[in-house]
C-alpha atoms as a PDB file:
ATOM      1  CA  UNK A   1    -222.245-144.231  22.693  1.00  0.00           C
ATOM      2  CA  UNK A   2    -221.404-146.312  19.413  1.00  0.00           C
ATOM      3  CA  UNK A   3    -219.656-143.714  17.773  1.00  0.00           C
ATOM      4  CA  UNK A   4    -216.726-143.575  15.516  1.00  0.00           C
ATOM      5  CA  UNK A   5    -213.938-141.007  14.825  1.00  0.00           C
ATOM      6  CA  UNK A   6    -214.311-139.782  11.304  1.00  0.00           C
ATOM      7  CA  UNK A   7    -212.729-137.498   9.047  1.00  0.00           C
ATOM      8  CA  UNK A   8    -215.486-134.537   7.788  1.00  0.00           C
ATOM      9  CA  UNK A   9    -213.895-132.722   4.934  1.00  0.00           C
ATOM     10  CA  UNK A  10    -215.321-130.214   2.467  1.00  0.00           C
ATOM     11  CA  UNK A  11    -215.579-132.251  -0.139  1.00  0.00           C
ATOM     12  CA  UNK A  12    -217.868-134.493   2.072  1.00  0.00           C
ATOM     13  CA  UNK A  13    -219.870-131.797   2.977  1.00  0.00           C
ATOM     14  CA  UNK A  14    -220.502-131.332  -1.111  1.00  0.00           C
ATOM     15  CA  UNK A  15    -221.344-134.168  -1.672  1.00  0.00           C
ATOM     16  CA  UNK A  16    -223.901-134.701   0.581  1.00  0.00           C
ATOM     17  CA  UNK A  17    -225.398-131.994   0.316  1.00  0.00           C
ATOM     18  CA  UNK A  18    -227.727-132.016   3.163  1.00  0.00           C
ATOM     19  CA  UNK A  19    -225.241-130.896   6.020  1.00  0.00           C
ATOM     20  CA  UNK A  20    -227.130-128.210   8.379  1.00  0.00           C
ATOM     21  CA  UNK A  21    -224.057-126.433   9.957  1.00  0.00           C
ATOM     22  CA  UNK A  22    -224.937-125.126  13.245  1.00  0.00           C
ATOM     23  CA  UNK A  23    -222.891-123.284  16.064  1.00  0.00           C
ATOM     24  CA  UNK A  24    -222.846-125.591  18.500  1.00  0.00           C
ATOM     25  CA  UNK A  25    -222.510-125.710  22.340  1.00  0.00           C
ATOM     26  CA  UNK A  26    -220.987-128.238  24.584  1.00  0.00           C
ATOM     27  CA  UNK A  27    -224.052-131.044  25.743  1.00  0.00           C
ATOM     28  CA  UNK A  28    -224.189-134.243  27.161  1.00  0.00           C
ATOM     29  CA  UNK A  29    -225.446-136.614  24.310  1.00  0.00           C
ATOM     30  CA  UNK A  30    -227.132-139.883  25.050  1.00  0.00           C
ATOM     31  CA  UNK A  31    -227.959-143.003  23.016  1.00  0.00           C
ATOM     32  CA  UNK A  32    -230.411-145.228  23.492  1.00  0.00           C
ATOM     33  CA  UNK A  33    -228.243-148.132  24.792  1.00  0.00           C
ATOM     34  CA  UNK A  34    -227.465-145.147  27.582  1.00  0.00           C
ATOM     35  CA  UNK A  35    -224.173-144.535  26.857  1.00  0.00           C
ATOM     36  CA  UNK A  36    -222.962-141.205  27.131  1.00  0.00           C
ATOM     37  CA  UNK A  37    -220.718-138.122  25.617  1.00  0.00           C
ATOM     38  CA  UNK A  38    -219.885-134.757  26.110  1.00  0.00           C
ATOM     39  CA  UNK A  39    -219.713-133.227  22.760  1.00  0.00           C
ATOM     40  CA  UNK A  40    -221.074-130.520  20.270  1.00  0.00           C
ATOM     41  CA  UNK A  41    -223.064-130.593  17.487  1.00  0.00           C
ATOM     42  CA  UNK A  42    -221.003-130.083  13.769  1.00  0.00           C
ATOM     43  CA  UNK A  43    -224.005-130.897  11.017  1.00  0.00           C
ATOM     44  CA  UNK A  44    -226.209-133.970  10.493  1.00  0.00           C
ATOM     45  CA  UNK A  45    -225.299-135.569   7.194  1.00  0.00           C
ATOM     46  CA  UNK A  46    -228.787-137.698   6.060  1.00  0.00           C
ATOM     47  CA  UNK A  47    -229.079-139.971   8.607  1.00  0.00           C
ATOM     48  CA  UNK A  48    -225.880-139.547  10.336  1.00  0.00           C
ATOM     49  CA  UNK A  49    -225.099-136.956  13.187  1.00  0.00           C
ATOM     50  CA  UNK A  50    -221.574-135.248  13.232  1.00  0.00           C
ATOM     51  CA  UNK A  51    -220.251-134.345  17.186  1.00  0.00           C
ATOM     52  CA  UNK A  52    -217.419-132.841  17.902  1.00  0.00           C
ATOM     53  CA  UNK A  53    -215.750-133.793  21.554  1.00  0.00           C
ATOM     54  CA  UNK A  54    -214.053-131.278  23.448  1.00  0.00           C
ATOM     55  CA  UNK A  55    -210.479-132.414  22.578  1.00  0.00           C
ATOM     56  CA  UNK A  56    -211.621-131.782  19.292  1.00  0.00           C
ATOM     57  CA  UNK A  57    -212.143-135.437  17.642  1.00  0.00           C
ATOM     58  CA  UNK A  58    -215.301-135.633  15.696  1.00  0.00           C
ATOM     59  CA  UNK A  59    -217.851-138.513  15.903  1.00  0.00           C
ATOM     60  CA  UNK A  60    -220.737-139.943  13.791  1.00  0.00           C
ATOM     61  CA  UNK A  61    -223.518-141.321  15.236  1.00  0.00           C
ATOM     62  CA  UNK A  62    -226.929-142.919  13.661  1.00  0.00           C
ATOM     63  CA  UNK A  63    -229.717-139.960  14.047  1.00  0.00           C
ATOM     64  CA  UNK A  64    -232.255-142.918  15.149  1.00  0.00           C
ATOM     65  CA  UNK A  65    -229.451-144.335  17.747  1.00  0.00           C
ATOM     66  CA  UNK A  66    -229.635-140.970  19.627  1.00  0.00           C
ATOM     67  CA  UNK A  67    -232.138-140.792  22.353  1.00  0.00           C
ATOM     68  CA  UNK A  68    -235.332-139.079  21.796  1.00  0.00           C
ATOM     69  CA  UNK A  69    -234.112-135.594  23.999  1.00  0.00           C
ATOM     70  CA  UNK A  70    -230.910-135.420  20.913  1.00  0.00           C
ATOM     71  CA  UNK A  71    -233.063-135.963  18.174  1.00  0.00           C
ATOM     72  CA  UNK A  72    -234.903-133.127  19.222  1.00  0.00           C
ATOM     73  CA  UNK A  73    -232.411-130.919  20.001  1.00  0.00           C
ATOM     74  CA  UNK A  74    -230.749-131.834  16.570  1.00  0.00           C
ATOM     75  CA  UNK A  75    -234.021-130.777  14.851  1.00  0.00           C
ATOM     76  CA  UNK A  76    -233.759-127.301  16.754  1.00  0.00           C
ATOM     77  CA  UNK A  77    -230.227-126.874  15.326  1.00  0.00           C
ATOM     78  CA  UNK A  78    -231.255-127.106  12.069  1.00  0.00           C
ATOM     79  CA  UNK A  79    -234.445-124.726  12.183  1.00  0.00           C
ATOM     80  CA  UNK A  80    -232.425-122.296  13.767  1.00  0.00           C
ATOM     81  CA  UNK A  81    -229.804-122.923  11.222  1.00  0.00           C
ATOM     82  CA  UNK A  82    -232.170-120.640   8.409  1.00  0.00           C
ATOM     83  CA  UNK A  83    -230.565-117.770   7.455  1.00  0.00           C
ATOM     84  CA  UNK A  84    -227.417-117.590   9.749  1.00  0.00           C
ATOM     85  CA  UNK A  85    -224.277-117.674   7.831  1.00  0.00           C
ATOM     86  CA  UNK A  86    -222.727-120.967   7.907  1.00  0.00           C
ATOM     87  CA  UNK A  87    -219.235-121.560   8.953  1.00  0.00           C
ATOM     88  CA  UNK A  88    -216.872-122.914   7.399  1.00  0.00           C
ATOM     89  CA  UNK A  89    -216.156-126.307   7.277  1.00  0.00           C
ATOM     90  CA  UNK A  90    -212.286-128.023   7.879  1.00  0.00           C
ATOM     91  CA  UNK A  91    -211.494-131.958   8.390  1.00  0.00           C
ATOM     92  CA  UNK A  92    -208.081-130.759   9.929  1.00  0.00           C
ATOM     93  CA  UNK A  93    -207.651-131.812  13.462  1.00  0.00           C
ATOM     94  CA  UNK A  94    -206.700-128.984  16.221  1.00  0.00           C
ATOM     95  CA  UNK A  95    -203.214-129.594  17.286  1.00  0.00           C
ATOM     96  CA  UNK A  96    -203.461-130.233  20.715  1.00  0.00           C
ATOM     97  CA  UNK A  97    -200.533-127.343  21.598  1.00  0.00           C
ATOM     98  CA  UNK A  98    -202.945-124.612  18.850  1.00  0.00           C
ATOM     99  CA  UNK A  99    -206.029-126.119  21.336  1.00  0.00           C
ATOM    100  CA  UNK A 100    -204.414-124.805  24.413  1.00  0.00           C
ATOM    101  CA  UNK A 101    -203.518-121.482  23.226  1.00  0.00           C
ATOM    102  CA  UNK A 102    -206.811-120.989  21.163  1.00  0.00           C
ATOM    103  CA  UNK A 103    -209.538-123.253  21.639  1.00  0.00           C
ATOM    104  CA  UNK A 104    -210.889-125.557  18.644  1.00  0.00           C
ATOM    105  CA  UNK A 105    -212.535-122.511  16.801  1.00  0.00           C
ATOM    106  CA  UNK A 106    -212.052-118.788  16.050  1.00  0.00           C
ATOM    107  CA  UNK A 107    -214.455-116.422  14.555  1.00  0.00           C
ATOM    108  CA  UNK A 108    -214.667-114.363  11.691  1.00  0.00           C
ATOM    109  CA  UNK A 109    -216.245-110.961  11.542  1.00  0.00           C
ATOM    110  CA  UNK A 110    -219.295-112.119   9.897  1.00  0.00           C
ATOM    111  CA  UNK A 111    -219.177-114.441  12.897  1.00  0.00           C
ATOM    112  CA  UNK A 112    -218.955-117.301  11.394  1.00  0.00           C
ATOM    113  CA  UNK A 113    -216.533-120.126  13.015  1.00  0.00           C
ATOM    114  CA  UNK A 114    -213.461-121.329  11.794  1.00  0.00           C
ATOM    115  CA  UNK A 115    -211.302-124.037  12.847  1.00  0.00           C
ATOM    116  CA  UNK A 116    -208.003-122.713  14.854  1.00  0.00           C
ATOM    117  CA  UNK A 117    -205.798-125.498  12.775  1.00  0.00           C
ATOM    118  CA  UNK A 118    -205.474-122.131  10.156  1.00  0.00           C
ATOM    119  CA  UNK A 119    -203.330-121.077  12.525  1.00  0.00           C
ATOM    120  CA  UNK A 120    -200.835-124.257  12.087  1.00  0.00           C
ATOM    121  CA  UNK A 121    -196.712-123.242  11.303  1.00  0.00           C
ATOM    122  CA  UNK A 122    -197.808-119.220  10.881  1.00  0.00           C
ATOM    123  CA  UNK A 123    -196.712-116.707  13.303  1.00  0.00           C
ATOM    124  CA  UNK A 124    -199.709-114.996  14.599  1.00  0.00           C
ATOM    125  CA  UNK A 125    -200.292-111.448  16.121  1.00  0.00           C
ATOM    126  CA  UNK A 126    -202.554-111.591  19.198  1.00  0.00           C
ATOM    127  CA  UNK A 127    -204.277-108.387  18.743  1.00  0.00           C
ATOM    128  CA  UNK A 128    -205.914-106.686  21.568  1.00  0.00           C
ATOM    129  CA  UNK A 129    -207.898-103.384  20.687  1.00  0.00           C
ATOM    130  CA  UNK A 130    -211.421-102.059  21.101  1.00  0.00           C
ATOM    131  CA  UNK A 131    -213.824-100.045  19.476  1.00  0.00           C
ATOM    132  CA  UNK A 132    -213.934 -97.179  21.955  1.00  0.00           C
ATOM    133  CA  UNK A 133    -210.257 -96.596  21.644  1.00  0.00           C
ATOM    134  CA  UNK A 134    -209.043 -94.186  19.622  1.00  0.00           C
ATOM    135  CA  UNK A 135    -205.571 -94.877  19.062  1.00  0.00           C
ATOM    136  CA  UNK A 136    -206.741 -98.507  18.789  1.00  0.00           C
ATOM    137  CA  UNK A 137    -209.154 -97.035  16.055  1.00  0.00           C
ATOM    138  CA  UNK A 138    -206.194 -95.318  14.351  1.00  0.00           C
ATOM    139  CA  UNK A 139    -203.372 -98.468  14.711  1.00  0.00           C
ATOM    140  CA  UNK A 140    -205.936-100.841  12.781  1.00  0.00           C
ATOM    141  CA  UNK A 141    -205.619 -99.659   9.220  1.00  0.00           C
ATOM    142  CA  UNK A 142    -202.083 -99.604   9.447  1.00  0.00           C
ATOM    143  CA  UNK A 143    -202.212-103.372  10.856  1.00  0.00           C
ATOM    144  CA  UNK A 144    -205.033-104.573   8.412  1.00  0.00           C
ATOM    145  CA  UNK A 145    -202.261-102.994   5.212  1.00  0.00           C
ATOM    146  CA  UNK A 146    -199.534-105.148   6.498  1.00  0.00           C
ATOM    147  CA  UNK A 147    -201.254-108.128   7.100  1.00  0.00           C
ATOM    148  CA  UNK A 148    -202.809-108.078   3.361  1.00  0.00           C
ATOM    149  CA  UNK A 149    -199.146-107.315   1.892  1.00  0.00           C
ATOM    150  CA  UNK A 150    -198.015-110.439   4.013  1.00  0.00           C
ATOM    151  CA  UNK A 151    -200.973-112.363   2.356  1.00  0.00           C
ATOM    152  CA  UNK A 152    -200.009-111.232  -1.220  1.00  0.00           C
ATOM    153  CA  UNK A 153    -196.629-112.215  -0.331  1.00  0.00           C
ATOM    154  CA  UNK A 154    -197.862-115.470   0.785  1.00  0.00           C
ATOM    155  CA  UNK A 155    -195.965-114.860   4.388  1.00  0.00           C
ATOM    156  CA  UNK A 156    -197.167-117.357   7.262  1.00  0.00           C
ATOM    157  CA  UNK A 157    -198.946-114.744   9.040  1.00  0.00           C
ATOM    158  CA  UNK A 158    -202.486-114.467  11.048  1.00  0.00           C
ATOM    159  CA  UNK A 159    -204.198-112.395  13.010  1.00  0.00           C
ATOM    160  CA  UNK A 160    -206.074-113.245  16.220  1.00  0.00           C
ATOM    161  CA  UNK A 161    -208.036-110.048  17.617  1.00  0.00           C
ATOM    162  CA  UNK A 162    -208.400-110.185  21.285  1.00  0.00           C
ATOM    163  CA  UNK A 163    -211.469-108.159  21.773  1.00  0.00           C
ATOM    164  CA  UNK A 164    -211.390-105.461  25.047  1.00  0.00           C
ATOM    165  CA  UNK A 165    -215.159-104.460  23.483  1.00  0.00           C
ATOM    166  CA  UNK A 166    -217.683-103.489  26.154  1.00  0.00           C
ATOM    167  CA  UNK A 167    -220.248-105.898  24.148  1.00  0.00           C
ATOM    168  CA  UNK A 168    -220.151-108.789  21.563  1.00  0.00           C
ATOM    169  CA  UNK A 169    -222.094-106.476  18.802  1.00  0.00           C
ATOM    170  CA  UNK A 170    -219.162-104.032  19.549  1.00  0.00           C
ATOM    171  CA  UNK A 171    -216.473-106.281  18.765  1.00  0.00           C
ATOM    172  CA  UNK A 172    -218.358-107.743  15.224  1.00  0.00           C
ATOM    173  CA  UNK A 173    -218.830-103.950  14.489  1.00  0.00           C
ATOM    174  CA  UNK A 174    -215.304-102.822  15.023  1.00  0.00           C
ATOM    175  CA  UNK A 175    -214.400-106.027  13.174  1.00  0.00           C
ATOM    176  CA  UNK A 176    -216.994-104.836   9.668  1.00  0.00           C
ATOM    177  CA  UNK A 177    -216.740-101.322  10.212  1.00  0.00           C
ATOM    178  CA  UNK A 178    -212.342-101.634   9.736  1.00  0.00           C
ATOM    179  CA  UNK A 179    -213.052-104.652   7.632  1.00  0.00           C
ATOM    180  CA  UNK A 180    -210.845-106.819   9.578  1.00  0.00           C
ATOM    181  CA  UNK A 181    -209.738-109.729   7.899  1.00  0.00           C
ATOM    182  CA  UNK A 182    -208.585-111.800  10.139  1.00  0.00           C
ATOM    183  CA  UNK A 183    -209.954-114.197  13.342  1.00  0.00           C
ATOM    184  CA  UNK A 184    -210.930-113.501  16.688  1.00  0.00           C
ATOM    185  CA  UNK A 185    -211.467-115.157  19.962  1.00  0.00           C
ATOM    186  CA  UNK A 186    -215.034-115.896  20.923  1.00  0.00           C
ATOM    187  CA  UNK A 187    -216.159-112.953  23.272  1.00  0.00           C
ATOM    188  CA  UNK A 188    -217.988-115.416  25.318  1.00  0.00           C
ATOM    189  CA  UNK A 189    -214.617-117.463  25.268  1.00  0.00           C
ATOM    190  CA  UNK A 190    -212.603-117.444  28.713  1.00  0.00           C
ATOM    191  CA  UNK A 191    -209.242-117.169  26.708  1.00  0.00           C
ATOM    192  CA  UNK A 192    -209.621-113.666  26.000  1.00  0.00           C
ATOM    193  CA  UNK A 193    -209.146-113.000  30.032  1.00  0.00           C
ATOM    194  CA  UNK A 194    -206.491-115.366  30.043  1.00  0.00           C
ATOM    195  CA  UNK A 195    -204.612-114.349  27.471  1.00  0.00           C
ATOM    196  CA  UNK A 196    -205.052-110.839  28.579  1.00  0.00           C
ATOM    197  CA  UNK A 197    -203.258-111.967  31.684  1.00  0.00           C
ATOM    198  CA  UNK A 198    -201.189-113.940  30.307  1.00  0.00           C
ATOM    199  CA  UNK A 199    -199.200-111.399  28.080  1.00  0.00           C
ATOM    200  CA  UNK A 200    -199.603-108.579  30.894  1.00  0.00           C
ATOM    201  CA  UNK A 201    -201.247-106.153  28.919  1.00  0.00           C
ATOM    202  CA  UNK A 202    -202.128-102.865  30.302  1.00  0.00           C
ATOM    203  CA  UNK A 203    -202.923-100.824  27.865  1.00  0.00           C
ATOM    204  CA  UNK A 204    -204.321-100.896  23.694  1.00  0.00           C
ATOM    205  CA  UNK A 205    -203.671-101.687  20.888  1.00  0.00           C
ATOM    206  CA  UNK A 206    -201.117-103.631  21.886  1.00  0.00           C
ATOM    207  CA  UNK A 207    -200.217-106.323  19.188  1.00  0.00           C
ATOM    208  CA  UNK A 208    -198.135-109.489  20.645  1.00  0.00           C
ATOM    209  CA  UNK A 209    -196.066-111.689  17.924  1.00  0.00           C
ATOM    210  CA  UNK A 210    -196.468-115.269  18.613  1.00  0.00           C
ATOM    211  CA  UNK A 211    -196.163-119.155  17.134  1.00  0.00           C
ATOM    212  CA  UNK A 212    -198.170-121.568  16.682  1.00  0.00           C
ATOM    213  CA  UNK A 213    -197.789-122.668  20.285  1.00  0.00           C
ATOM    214  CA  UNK A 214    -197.703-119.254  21.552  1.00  0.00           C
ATOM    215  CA  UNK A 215    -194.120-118.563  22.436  1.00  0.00           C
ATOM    216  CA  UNK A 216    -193.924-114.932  22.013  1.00  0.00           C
ATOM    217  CA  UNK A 217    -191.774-113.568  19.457  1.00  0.00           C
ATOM    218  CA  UNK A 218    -192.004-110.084  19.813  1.00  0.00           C
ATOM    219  CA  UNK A 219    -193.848-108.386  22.628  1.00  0.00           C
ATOM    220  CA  UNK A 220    -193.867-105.006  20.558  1.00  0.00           C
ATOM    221  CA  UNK A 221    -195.489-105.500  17.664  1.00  0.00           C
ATOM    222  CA  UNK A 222    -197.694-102.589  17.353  1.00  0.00           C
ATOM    223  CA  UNK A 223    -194.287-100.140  17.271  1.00  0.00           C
ATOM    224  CA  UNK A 224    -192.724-102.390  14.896  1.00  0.00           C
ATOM    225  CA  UNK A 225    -195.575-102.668  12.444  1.00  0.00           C
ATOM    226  CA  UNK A 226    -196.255 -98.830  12.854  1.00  0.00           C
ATOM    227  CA  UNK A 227    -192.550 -98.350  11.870  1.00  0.00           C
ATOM    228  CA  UNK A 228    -192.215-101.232   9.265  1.00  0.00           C
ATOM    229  CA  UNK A 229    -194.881-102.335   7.974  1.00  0.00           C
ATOM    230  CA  UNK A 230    -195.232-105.860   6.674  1.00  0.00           C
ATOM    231  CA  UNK A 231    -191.555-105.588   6.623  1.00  0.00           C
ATOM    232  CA  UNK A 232    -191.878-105.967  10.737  1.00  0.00           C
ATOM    233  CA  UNK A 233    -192.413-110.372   9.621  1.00  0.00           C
ATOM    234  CA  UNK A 234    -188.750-110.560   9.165  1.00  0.00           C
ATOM    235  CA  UNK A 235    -187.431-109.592  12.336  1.00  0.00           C
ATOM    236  CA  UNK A 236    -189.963-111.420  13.856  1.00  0.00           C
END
């Protein structure tokens, strides 16, 4: 595909005007020289088509350079773009060890998808809970008061809720319903098994202090955060 790597940033999106943001889903695209790429689709900008590959570099492509299968599919995105809240935008490239960890994109709970480069030189609290789970149920307020204490403090600090939810409308409801105001792993994303796995956990809430990387900091988060508060950043 003749493609180049460019830089999409908010104020591009402004200016233009006519982006039509779409949640997009990994595809072969094919132009008409036959040339191929596996990518997703970001927004169309006039004429131009934004992908973004899975390592997360983004590409624009002339709209009339795609073959006649991608136009149509890019005309789908955008009907199906009307009235779905639109995501927000970022120009910041995924470092490669937040990819790993996290994927290219988190969600919020209006479900709208945000890049996983916020999560760049913070320490972040994996947080696995569920709706069904009452002390889960009765941890989160305390969790959601010292994570908006850190923000007023302007502490490097995110949250990434690891969802143990029996559905996805389950996990956006627990998310609204304790207005959670921090990011989540896709529920159709594999890395909420792995990390599951990964960090041994047996039992919710359990709250797991890591980097940007995800070297753990503190494996016992929740006690410390029921015990200190937003205090608990320091010792982390």
């Amino acid at each position: 595909m003749t493609a180049r790597t460019a830089q999409i940033s908010l104020i591009s999106v402004l200016l233009f005007g006519m982006g039509f943001p779409a949640e997009g889903e990994m595809r072969t695209w094919t132009s008409i020289t036959g040339a191929a790429v596996e990518a997703e689709f970001v927004e169309q900008q006039l004429d131009n088509v934004v992908l973004r590959t899975g390592e997360g570099d983004l590409l624009e492509i002339r709209l009339n350079q795609l073959s006649r299968d991608d136009q149509i599919y890019v005309g789908s995105q955008r009907t199906a773009t009307v009235g779905r809240p639109q995501r927000q935008a970022s120009g910041n490239a995924v470092p490669p060890e937040i990819r790993r960890v996290f994927g290219n994109r988190l969600v919020n709970a209006e479900g709208q998808r945000i890049s996983a480069a916020e999560l760049q030189g913070k320490k972040i609290g994996l947080f696995f809970s569920a709706q069904w789970c009452p002390p889960c149920r009765a941890f989160t307020p305390r969790l959601v008061e010292a994570y908006e204490e850190l923000k007023a403090q302007g502490k490097p600090f995110e949250v990434v809720f690891v969802s143990h939810d029996r559905t996805e409308d389950d996990m956006y409801g627990y998310m609204r319903d304790y207005k959670m105001p921090w990011l989540a792993i896709r529920y159709d994303d594999r890395r909420r098994t792995e990390l599951r796995s990964e960090h041994n956990i047996a039992g919710i809430p359990s709250l797991i202090i890591v980097d940007d990387t995800g070297n753990v900091l503190s494996a016992n988060g929740r006690a410390e955060v029921s015990s200190r508060g937003a205090d608990a950043f320091d010792h982390w």
